[in-house]
N, C-alpha and C. Protein backbone atom coordinates (compact mmCIF):
# COMPACT_ATOMS: atom_id res chain seq x y z
N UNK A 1 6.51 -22.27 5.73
CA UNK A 1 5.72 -23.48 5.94
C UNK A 1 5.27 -24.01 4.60
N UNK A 2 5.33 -25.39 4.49
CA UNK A 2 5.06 -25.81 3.28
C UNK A 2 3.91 -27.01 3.30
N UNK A 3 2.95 -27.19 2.59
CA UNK A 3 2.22 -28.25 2.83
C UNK A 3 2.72 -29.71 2.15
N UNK A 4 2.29 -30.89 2.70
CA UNK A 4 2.69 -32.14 2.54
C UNK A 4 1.39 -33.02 2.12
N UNK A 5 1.93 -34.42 2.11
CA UNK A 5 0.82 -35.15 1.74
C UNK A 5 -0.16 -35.60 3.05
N UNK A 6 0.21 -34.63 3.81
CA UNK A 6 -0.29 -35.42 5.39
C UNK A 6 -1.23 -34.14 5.31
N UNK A 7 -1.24 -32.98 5.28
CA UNK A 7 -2.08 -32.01 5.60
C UNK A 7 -1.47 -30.92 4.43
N UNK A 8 -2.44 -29.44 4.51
CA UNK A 8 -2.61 -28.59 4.26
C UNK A 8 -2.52 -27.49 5.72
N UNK A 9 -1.64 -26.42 5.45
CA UNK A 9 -1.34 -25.73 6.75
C UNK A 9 -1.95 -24.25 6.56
N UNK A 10 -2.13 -23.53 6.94
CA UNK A 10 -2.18 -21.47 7.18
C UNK A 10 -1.77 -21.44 8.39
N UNK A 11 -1.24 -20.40 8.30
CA UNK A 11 -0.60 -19.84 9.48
C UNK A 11 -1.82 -18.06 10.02
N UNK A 12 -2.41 -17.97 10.82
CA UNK A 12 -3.23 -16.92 10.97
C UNK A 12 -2.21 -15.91 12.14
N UNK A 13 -2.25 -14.89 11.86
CA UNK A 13 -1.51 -13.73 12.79
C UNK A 13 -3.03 -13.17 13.73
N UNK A 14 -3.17 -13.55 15.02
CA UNK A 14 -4.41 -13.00 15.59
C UNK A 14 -3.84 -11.92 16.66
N UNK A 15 -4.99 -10.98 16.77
CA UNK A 15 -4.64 -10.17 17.64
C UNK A 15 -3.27 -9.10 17.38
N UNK A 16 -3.11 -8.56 16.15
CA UNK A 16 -1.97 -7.59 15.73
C UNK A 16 -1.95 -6.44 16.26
N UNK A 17 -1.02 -5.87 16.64
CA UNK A 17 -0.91 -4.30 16.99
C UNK A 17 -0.36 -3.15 15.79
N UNK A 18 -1.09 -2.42 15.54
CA UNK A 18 -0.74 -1.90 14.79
C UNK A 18 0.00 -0.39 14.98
N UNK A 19 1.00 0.03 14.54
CA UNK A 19 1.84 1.20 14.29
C UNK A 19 1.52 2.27 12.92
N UNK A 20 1.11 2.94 13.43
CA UNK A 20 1.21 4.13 11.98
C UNK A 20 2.14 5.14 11.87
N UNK A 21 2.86 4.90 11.04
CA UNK A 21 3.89 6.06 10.89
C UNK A 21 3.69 6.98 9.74
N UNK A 22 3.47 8.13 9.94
CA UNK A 22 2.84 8.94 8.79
C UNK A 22 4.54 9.81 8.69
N UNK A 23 4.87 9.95 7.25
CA UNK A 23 6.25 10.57 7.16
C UNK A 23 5.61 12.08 6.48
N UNK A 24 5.58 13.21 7.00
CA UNK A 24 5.46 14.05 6.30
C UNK A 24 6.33 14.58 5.09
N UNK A 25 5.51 15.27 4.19
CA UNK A 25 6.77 15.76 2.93
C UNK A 25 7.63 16.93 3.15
N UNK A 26 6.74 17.66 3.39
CA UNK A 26 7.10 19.35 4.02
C UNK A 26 6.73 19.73 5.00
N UNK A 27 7.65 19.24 6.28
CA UNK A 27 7.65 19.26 7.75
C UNK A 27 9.01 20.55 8.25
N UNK A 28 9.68 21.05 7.81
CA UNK A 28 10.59 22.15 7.88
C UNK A 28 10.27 23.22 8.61
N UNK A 29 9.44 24.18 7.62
CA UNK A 29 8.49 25.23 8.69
C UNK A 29 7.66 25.10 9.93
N UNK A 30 7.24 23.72 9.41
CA UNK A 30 6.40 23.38 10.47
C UNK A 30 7.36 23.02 11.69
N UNK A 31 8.25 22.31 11.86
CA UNK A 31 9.37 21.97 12.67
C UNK A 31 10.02 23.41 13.49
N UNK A 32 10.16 24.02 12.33
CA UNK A 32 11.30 25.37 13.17
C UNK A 32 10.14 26.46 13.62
N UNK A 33 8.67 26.43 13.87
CA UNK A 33 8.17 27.24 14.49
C UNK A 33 7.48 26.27 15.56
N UNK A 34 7.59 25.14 15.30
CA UNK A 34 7.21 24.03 17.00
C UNK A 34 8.58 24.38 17.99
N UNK A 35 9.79 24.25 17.00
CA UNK A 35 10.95 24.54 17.81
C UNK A 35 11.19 25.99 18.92
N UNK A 36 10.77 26.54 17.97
CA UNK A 36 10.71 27.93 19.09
C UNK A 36 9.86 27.93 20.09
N UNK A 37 8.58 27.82 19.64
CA UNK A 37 7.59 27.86 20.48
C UNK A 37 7.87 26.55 21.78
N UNK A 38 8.67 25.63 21.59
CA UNK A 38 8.79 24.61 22.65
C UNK A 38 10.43 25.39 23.57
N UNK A 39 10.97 25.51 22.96
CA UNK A 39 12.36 26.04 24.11
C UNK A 39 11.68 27.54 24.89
N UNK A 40 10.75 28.64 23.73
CA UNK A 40 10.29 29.77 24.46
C UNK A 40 9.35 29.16 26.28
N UNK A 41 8.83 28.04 25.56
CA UNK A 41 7.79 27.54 26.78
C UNK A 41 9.26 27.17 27.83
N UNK A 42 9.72 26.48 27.42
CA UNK A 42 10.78 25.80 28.24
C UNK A 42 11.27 26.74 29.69
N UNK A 43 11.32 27.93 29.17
CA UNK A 43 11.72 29.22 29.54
C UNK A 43 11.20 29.16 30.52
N UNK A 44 10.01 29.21 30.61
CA UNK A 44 8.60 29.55 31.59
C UNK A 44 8.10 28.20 32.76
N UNK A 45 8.79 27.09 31.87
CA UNK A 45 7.78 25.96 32.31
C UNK A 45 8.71 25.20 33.14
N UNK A 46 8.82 25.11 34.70
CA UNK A 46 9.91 23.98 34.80
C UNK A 46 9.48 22.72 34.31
N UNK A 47 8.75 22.40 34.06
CA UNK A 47 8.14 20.61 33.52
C UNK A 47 8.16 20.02 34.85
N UNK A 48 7.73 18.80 34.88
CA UNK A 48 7.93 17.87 36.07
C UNK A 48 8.06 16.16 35.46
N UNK A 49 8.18 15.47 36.59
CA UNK A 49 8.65 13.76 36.09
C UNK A 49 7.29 13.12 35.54
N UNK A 50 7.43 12.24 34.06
CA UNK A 50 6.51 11.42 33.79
C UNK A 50 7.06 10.27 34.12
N UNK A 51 7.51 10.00 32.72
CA UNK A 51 8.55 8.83 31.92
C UNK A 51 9.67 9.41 32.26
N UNK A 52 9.84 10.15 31.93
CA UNK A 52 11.39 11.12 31.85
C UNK A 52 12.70 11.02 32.62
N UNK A 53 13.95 10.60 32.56
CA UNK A 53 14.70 10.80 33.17
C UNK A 53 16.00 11.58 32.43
N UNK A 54 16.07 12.83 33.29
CA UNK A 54 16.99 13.82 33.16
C UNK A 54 16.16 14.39 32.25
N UNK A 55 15.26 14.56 31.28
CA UNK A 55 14.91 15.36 30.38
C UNK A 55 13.90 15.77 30.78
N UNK A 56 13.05 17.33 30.01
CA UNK A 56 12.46 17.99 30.33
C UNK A 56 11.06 17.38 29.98
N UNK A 57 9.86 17.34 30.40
CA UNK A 57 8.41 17.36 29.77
C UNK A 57 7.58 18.41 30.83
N UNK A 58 6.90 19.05 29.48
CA UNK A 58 6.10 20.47 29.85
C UNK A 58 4.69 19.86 30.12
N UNK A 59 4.27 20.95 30.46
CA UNK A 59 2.94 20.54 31.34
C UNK A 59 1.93 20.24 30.03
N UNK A 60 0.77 19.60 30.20
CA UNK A 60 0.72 18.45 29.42
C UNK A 60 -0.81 19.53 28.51
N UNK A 61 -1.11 20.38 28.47
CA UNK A 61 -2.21 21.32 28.03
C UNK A 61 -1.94 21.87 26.40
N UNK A 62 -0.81 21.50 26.19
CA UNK A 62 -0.32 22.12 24.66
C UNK A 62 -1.24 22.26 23.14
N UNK A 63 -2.37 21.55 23.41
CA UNK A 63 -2.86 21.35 22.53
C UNK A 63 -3.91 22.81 22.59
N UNK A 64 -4.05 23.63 23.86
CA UNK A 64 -5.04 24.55 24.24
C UNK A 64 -3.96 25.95 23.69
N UNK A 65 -3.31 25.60 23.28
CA UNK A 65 -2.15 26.98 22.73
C UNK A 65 -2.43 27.30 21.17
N UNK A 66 -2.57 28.25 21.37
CA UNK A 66 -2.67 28.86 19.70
C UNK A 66 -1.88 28.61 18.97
N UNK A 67 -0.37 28.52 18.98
CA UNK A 67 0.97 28.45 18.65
C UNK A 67 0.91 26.81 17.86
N UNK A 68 -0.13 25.92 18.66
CA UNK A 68 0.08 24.42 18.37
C UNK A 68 -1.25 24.31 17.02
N UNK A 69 -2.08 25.08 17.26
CA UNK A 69 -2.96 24.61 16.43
C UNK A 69 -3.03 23.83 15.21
N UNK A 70 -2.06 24.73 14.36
CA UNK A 70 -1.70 24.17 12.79
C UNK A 70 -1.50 22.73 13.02
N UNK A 71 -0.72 22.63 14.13
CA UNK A 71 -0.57 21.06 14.53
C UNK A 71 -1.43 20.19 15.06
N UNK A 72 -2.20 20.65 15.91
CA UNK A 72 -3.29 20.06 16.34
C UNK A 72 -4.35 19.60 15.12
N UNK A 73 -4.32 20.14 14.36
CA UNK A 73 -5.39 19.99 12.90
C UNK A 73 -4.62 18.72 12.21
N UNK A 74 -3.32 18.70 12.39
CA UNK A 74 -2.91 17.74 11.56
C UNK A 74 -2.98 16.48 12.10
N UNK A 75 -2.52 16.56 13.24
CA UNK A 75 -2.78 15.61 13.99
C UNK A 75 -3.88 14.94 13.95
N UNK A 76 -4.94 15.58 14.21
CA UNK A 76 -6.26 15.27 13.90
C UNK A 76 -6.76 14.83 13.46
N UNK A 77 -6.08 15.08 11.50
CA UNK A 77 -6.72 14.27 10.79
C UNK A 77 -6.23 12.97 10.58
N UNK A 78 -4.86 12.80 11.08
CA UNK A 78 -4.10 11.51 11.33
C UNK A 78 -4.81 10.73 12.01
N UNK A 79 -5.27 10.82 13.36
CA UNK A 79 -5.94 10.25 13.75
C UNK A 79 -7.68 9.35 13.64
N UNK A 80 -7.78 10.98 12.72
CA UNK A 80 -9.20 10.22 11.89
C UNK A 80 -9.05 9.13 10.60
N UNK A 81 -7.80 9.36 10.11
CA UNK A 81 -7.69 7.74 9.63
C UNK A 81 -7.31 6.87 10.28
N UNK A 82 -6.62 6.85 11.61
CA UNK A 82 -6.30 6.10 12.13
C UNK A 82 -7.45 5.12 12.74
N UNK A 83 -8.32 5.84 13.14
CA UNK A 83 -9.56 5.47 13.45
C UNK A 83 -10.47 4.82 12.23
N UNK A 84 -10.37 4.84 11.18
CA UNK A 84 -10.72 4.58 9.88
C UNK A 84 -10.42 3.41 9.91
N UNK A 85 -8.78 3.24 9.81
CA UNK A 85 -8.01 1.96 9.30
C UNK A 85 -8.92 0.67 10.51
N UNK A 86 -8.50 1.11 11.95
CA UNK A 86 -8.65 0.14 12.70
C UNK A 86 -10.75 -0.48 13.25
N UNK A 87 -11.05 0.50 12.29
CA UNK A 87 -13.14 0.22 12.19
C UNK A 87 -13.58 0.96 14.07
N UNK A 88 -12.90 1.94 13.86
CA UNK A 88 -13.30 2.81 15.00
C UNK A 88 -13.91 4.25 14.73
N UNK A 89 -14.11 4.53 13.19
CA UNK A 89 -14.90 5.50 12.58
C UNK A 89 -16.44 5.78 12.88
N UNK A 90 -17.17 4.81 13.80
CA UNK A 90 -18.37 5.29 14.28
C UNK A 90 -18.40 5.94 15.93
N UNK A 91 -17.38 5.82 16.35
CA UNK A 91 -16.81 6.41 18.22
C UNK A 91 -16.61 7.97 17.71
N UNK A 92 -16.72 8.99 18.68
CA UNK A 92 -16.09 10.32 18.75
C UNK A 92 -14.83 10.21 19.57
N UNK A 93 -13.66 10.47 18.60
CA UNK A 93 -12.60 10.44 19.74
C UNK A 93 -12.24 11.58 19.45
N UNK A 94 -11.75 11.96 20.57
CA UNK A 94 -10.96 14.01 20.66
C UNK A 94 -9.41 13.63 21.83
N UNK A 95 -8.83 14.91 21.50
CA UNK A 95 -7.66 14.81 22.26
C UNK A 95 -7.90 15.10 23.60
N UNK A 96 -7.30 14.06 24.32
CA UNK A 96 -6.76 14.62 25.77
C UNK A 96 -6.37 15.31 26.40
N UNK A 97 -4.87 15.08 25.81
CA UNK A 97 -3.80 16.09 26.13
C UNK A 97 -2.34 15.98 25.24
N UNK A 98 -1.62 16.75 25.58
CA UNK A 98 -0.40 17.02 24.65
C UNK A 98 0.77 17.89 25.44
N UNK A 99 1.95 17.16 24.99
CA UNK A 99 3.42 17.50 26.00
C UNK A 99 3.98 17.49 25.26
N UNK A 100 5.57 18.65 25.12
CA UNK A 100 6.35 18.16 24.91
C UNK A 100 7.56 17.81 25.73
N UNK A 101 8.58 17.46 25.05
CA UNK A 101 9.74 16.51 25.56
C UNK A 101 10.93 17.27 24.56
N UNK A 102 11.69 17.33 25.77
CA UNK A 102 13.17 17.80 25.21
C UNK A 102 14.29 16.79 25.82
N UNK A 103 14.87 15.84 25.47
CA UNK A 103 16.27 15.04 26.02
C UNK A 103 17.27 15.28 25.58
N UNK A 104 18.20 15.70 26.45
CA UNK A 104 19.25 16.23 26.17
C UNK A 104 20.77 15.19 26.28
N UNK A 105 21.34 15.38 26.43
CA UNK A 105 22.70 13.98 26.44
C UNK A 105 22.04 13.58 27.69
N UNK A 106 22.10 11.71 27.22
CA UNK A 106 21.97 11.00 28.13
C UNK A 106 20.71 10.95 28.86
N UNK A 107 19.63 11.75 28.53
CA UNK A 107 18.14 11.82 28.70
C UNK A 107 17.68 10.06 28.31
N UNK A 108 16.60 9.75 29.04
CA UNK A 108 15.75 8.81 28.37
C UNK A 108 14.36 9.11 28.63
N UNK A 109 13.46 7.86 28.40
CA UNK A 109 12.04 8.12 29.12
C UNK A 109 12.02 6.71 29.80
N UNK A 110 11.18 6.09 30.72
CA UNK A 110 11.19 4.62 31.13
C UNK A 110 10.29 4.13 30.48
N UNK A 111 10.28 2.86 30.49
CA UNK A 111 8.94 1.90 29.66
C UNK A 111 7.71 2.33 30.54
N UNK A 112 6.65 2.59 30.08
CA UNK A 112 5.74 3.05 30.56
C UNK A 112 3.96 2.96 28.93
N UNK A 113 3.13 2.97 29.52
CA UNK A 113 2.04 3.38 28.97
C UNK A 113 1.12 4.09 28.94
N UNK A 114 0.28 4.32 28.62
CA UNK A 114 -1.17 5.41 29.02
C UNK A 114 -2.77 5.15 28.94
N UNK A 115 -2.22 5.12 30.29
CA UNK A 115 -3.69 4.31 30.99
C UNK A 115 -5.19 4.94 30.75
N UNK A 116 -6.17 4.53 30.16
CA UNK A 116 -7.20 5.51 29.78
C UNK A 116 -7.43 6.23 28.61
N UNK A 117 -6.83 5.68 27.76
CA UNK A 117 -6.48 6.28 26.34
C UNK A 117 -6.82 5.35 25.64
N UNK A 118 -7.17 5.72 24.42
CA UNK A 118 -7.52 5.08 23.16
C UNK A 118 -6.00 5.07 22.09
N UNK A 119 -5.66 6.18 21.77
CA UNK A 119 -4.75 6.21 20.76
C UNK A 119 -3.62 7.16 21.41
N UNK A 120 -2.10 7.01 21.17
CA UNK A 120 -1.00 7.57 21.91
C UNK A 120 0.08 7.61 20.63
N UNK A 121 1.03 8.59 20.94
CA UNK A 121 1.49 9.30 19.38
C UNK A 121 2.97 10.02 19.87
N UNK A 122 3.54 10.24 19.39
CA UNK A 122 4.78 11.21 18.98
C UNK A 122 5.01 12.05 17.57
N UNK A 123 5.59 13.39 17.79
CA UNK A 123 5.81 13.72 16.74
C UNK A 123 7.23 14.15 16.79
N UNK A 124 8.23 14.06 15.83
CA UNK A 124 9.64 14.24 16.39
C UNK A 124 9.87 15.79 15.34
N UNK A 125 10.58 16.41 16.23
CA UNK A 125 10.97 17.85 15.52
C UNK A 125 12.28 18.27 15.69
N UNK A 126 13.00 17.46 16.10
CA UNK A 126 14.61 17.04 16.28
C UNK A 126 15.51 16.04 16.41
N UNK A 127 16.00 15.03 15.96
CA UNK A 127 16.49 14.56 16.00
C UNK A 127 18.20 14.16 15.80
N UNK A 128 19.08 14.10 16.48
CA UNK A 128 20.47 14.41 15.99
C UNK A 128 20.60 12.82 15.87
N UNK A 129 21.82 12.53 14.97
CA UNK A 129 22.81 11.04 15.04
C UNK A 129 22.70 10.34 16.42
N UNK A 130 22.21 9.21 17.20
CA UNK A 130 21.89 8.80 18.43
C UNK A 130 21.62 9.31 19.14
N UNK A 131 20.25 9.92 18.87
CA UNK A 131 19.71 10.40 20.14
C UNK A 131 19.04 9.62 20.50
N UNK A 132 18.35 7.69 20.56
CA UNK A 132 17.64 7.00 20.95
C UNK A 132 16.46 6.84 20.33
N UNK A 133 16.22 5.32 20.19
CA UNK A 133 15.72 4.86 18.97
C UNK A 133 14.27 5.38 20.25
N UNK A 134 12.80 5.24 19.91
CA UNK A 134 11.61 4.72 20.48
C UNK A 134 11.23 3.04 20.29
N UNK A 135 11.52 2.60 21.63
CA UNK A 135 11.41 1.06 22.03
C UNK A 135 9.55 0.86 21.89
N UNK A 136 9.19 0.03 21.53
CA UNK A 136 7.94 -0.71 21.49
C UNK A 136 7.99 -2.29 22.16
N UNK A 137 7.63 -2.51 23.39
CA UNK A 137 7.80 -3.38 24.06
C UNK A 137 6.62 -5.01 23.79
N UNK A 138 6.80 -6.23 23.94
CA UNK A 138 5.71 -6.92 23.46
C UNK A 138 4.57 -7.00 24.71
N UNK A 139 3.75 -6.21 24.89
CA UNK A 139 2.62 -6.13 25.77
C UNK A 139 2.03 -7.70 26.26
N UNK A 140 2.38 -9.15 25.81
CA UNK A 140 1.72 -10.23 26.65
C UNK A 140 2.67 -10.28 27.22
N UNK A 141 2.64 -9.92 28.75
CA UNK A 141 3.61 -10.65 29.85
C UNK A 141 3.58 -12.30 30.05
N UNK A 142 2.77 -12.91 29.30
CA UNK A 142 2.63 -14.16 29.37
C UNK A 142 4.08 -14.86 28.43
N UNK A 143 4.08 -14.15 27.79
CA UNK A 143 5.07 -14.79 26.79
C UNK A 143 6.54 -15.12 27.52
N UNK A 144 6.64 -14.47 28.30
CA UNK A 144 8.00 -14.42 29.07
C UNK A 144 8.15 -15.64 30.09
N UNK A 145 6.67 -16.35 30.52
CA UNK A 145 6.76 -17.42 31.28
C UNK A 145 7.57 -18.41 31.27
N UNK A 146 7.71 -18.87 29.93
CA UNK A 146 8.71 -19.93 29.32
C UNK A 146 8.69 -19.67 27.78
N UNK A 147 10.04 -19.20 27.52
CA UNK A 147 10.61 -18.60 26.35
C UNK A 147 11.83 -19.06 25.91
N UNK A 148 12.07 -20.04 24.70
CA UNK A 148 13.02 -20.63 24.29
C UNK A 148 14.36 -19.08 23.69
N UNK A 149 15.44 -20.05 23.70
CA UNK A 149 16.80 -18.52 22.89
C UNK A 149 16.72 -19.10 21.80
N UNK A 150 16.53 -18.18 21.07
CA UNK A 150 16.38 -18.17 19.17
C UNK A 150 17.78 -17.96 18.74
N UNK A 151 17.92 -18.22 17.53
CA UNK A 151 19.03 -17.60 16.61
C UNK A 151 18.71 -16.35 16.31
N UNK A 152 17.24 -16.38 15.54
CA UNK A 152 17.06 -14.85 15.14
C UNK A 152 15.98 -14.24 15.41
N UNK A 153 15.83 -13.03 15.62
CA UNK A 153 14.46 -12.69 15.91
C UNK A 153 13.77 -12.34 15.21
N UNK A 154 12.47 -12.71 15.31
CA UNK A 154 10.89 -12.58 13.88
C UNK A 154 9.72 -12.20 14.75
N UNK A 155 9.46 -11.70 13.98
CA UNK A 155 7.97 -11.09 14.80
C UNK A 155 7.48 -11.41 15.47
N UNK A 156 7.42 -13.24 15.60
CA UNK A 156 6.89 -14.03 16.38
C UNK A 156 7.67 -13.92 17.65
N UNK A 157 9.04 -14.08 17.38
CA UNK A 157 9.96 -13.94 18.82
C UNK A 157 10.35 -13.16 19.27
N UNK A 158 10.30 -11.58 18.88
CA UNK A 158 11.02 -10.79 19.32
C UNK A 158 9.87 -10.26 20.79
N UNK A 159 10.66 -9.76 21.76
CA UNK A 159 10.57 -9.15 22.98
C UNK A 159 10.19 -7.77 22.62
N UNK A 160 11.29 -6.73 21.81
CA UNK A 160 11.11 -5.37 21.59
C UNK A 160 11.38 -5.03 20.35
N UNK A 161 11.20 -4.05 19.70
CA UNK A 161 11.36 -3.51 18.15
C UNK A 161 11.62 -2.19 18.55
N UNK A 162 12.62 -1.77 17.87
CA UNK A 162 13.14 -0.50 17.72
C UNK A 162 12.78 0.27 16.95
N UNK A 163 12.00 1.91 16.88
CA UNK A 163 11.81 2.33 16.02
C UNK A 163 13.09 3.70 16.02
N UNK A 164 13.33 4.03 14.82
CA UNK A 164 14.40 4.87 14.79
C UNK A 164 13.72 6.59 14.94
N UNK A 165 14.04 7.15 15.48
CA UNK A 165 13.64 9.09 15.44
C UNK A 165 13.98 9.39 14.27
N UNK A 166 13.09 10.22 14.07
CA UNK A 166 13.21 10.77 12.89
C UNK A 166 12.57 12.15 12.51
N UNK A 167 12.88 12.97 12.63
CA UNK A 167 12.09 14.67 11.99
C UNK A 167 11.75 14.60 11.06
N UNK A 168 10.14 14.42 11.28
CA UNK A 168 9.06 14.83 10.33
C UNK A 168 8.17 13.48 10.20
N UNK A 169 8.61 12.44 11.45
CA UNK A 169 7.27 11.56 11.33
C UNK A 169 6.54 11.84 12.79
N UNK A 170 5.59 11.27 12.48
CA UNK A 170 4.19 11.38 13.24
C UNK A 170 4.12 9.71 13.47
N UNK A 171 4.22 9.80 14.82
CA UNK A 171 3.75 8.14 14.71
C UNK A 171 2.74 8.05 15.94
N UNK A 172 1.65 7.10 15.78
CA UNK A 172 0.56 6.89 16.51
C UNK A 172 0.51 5.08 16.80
N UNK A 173 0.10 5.00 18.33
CA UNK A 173 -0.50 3.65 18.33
C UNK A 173 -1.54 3.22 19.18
N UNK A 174 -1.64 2.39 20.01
CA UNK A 174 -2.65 1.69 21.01
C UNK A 174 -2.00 2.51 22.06
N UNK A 175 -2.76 2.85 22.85
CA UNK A 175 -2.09 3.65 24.04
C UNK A 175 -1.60 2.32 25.52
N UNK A 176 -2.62 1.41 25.24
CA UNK A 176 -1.85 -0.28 26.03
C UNK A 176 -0.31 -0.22 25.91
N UNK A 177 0.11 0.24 24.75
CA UNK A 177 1.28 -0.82 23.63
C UNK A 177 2.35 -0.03 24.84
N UNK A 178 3.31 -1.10 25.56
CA UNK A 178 4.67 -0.30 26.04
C UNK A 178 5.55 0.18 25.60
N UNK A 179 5.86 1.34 25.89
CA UNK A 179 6.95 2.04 25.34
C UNK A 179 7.93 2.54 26.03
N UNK A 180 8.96 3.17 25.46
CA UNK A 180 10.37 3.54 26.20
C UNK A 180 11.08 4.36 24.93
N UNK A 181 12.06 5.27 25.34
CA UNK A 181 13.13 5.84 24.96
C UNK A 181 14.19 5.76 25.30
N UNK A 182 15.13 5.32 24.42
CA UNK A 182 16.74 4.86 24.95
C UNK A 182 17.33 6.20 25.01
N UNK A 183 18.68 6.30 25.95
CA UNK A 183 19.18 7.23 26.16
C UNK A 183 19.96 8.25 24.91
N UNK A 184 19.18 9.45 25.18
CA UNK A 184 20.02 10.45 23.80
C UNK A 184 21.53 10.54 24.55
N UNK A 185 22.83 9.85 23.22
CA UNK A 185 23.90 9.46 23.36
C UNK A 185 24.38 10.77 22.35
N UNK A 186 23.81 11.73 21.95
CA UNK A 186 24.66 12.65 20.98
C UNK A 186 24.70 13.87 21.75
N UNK A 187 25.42 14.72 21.63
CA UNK A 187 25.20 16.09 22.45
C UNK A 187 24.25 17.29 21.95
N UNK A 188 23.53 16.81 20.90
CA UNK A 188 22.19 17.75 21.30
C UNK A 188 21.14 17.26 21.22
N UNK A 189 20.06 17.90 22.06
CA UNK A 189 18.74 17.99 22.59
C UNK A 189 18.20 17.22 20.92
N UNK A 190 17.68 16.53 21.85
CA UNK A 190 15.84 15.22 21.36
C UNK A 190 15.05 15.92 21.43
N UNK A 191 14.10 16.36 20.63
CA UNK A 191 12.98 17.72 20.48
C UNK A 191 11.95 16.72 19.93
N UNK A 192 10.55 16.60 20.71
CA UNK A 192 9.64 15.71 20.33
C UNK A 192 8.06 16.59 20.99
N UNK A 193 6.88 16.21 20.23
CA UNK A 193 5.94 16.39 20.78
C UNK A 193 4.79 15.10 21.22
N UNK A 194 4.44 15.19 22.33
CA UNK A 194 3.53 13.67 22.39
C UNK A 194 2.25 14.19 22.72
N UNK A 195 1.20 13.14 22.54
CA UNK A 195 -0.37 13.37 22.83
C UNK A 195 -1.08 11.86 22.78
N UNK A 196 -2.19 12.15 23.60
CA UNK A 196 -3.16 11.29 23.86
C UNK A 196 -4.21 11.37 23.17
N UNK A 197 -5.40 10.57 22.86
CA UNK A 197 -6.41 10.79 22.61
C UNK A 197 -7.45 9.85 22.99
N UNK A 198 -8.58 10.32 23.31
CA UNK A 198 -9.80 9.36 24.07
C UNK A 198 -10.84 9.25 23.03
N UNK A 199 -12.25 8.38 24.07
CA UNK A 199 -13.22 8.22 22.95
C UNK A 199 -14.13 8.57 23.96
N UNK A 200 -15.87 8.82 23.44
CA UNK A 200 -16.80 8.82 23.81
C UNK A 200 -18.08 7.85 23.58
């Protein structure tokens, strides 16, 4: 946008959603003892349906396991900046709950959200060559009422954004924000951990 002799313009972005993706440096150890400890549970746990189709999610208490702790701390403090960044540093927020997720070929999750939550997260601890990006959907259903076809898509126009998997990020957002997992297209298992968190 450029200004003219007729006016002076700004363009204001209101109402943003924000994504945090925290990339850890040295996520390795930490990865291959979540890994065990999630297939050992697997063992034990049949899981049942959330989001999930064809893939496994364990019962949703993980955060009450000794095994998770180291993780739970980290998490934690992710979240306490997260709460920082967005001026939510005077609320007590604590975790909910915590699952993980195993998708195996052709696994997905459906678009879905989490109702009652403050902040909602993934942590990925496997990822192979296409196993399915994490979809972020545009939460105003209004927008869809009457919607022109673009050439290209910009922030302003896009419907969905793709985020790619990746071992060893941590990503957190609005627990409103819709989400989805496209189908793992490689032949091995999508290894992820997810969690909620509330306020008081």
């Amino acid at each position: 946008m450029s200004d003219s002799h007729n006016w002076t313009v700004n363009c204001h972005s209101l109402f943003p959603t924000p994504l945090f993706v925290f990339d850890l440096r040295q996520y390795q150890d930490l990865n291959q003892n979540l890994l065990k400890f999630v297939y050992a549970l697997k063992q034990v746990d049949p899981g049942y349906v959330a989001s999930n189709v064809l893939g496994w999610h364990s019962r949703s208490n993980l955060f009450e396991c000794s095994e998770l702790q180291p993780f739970k701390a980290l998490v934690d403090r992710a979240i306490q900046e997260v709460s920082q960044a967005m001026g939510y540093e005077a609320i007590k927020i604590f975790p909910a709950n915590c699952w993980a997720n195993i998708n195996p070929q052709y696994a997905s999750n459906k678009i879905h959200d989490h109702a009652n939550c403050l902040f909602s997260g993934v942590y990925y601890l496997q990822t192979p060559d296409n196993c399915g990006n994490l979809m972020f959907y545009d939460p105003r259903s209004a927008r869809t009422f009457y919607k022109p076809n673009v050439k290209q898509y910009t922030a302003y126009t896009a419907d969905a954004v793709a985020h790619e998997a990746e071992a060893g990020l941590l990503i957190i957002f609005p627990s409103w924000l819709k989400h989805g997992v496209e189908p793992n297209l490689s032949q091995e298992d999508r290894v992820s951990i997810s969690f909620n968190y509330v306020f008081t």
